[in-house]
N, C-alpha and C. Protein backbone atom coordinates (compact mmCIF):
# COMPACT_ATOMS: atom_id res chain seq x y z
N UNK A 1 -5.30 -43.08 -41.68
CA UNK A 1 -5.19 -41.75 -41.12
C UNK A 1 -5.52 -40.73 -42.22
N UNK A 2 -6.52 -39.67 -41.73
CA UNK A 2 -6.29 -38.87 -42.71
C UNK A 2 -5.42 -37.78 -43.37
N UNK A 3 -5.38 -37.54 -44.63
CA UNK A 3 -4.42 -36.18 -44.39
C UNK A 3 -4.59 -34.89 -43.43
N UNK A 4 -3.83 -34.89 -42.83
CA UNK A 4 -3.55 -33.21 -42.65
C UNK A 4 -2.54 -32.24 -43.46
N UNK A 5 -3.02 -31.45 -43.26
CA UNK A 5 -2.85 -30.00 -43.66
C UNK A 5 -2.21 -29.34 -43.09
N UNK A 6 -0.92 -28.55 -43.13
CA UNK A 6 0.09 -28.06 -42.34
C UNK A 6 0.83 -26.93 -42.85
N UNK A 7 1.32 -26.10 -42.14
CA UNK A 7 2.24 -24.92 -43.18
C UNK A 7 2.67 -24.25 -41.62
N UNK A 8 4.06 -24.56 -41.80
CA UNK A 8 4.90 -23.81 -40.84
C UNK A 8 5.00 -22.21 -40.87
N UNK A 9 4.28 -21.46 -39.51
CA UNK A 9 4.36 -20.50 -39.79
C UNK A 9 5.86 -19.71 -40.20
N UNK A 10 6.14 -20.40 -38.49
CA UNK A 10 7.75 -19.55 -37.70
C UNK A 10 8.37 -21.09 -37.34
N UNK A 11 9.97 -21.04 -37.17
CA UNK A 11 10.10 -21.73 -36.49
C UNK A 11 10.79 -21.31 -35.67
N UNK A 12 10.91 -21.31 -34.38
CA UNK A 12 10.81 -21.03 -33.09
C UNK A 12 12.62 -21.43 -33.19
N UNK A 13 12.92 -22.93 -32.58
CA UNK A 13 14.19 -23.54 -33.07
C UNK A 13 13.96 -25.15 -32.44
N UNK A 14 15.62 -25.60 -32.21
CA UNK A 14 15.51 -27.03 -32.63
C UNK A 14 15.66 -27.46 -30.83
N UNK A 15 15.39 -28.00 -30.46
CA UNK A 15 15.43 -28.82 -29.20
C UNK A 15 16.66 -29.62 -28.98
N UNK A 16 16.78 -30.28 -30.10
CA UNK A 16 17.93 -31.69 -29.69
C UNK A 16 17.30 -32.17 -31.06
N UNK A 17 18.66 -32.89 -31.27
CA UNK A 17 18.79 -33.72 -32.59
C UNK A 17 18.74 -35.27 -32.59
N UNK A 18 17.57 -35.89 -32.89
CA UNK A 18 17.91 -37.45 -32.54
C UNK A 18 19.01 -38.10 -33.80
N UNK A 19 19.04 -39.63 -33.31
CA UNK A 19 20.60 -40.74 -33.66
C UNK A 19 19.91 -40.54 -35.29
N UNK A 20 18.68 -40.57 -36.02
CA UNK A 20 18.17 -40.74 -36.93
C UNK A 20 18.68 -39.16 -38.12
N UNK A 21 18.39 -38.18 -37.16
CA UNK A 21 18.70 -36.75 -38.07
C UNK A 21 17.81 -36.27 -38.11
N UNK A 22 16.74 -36.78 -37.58
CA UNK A 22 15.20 -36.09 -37.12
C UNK A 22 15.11 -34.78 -36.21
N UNK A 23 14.47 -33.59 -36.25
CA UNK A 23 15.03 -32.85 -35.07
C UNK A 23 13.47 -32.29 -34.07
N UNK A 24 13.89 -32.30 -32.99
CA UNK A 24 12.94 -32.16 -31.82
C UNK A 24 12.87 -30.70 -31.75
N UNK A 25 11.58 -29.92 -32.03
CA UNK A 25 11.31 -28.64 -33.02
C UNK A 25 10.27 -27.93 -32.21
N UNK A 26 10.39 -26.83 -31.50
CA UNK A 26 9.39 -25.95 -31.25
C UNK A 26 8.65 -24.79 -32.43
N UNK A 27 7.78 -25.09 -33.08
CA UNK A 27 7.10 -24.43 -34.10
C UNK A 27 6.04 -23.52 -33.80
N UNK A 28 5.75 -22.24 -34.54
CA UNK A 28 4.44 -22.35 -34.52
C UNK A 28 3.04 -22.70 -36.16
N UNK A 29 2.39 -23.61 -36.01
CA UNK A 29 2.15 -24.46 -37.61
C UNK A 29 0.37 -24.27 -37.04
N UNK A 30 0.32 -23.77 -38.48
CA UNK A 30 -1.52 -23.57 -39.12
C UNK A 30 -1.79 -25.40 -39.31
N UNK A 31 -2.31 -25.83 -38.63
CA UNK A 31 -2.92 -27.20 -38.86
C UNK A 31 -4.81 -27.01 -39.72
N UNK A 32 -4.64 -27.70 -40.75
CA UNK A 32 -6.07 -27.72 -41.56
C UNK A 32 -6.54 -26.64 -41.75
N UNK A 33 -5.17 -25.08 -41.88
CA UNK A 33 -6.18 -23.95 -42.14
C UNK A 33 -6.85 -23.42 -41.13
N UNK A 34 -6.41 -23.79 -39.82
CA UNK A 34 -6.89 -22.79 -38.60
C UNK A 34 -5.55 -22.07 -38.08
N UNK A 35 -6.10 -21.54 -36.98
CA UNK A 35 -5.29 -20.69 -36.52
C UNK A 35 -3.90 -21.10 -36.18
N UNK A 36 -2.78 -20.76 -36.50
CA UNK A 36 -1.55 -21.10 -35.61
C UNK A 36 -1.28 -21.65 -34.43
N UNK A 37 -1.22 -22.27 -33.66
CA UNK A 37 -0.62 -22.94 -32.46
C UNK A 37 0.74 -22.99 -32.74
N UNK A 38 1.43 -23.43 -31.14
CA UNK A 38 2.67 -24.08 -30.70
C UNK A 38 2.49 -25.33 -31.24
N UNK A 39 3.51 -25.56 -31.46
CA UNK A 39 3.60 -27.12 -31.76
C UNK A 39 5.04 -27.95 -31.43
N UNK A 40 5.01 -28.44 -30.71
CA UNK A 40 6.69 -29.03 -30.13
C UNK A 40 6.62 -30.66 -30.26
N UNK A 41 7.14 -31.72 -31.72
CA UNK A 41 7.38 -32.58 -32.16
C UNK A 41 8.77 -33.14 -32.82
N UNK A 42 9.17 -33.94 -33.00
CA UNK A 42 10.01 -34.59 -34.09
C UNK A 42 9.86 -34.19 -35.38
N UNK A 43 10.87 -34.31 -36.41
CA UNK A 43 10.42 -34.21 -37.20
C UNK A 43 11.82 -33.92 -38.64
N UNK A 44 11.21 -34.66 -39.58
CA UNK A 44 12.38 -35.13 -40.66
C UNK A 44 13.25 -33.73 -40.94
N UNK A 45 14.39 -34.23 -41.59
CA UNK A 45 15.13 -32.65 -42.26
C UNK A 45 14.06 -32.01 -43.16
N UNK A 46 12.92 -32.80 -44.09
CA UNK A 46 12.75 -32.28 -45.09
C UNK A 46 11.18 -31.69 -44.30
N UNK A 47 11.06 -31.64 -43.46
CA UNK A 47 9.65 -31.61 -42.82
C UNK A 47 8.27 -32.30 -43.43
N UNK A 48 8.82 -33.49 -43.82
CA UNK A 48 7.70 -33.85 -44.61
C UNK A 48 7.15 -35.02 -43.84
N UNK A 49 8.06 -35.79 -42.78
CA UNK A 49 7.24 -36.85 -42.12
C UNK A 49 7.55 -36.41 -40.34
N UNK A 50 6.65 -36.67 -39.96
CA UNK A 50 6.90 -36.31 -38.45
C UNK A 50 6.41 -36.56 -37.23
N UNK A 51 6.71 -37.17 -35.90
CA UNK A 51 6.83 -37.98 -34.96
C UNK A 51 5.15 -37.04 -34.15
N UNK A 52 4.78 -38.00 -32.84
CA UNK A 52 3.73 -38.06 -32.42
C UNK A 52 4.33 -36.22 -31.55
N UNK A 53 3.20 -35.64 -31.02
CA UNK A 53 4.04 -34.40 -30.48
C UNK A 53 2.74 -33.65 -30.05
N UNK A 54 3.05 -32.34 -29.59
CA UNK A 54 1.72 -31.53 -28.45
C UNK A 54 1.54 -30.26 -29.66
N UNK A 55 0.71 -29.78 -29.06
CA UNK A 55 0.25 -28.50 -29.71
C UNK A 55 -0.34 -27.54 -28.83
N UNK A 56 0.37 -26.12 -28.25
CA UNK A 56 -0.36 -25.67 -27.23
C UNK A 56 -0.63 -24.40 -28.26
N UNK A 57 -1.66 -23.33 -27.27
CA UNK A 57 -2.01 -22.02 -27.55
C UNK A 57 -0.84 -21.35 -26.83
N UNK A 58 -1.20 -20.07 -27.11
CA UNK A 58 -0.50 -18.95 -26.67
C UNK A 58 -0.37 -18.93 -24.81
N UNK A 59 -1.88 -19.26 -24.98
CA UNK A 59 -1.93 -18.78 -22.92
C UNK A 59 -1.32 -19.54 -22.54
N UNK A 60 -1.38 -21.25 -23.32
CA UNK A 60 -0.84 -22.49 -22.55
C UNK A 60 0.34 -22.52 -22.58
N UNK A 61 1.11 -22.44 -23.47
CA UNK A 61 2.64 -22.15 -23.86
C UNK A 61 3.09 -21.24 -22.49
N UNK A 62 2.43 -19.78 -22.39
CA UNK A 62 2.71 -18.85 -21.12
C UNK A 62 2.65 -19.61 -20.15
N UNK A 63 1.40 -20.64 -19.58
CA UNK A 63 1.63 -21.32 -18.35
C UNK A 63 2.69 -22.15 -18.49
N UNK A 64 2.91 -23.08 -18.88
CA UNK A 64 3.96 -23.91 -19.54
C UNK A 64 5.61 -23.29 -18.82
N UNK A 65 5.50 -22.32 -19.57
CA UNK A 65 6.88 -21.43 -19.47
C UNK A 65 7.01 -20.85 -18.04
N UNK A 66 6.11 -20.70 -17.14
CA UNK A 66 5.75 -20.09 -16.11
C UNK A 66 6.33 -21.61 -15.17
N UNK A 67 5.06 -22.77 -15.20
CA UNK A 67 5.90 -23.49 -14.58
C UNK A 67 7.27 -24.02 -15.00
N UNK A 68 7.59 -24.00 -15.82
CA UNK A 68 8.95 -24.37 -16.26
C UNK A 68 10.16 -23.31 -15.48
N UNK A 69 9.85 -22.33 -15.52
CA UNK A 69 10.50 -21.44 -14.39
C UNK A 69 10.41 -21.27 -12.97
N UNK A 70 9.56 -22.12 -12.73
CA UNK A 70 9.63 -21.97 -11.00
C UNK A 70 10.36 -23.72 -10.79
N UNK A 71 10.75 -24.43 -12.07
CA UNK A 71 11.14 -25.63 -11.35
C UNK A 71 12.64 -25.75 -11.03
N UNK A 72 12.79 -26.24 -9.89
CA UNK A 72 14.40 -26.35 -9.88
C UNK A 72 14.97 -27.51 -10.19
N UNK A 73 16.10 -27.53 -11.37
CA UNK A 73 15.91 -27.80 -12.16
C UNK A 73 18.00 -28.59 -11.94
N UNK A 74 18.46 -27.99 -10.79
CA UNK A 74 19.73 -28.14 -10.30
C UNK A 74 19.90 -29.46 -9.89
């Protein structure tokens, strides 16, 4: 695998904490020196190793959040 390149802009906050101490993390992270995205993964206390995970934009995050609010969820 190659390296990537990473630098947490913001962090957003934590999702849930797995049995390990790893924490399930809504970010937004410059990958290889481009632009910022969402990024919602796992990921160590020290942020240095971290689990398979998504990466949306801005608009997608908005749809995202959009359907996430019309679901019922009771």
């Amino acid at each position: 695998m190659a390296n990537l390149k990473y630098e947490i802009k913001e962090t957003i906050g934590i999702i849930s904490e797995g049995v390990k101490g790893w924490n399930k993390e809504l970010n937004l992270i410059s990958w290889n020196d481009r632009e910022p995205k969402y990024d919602l993964r796992d990921w160590d206390q020290n942020h240095e190793k971290m689990g398979k995970g998504v990466t949306l934009s801005k608009e997608e995050l908005i749809q995202l959040k959009k359907l996430v609010n019309e679901m019922d969820l009771n």
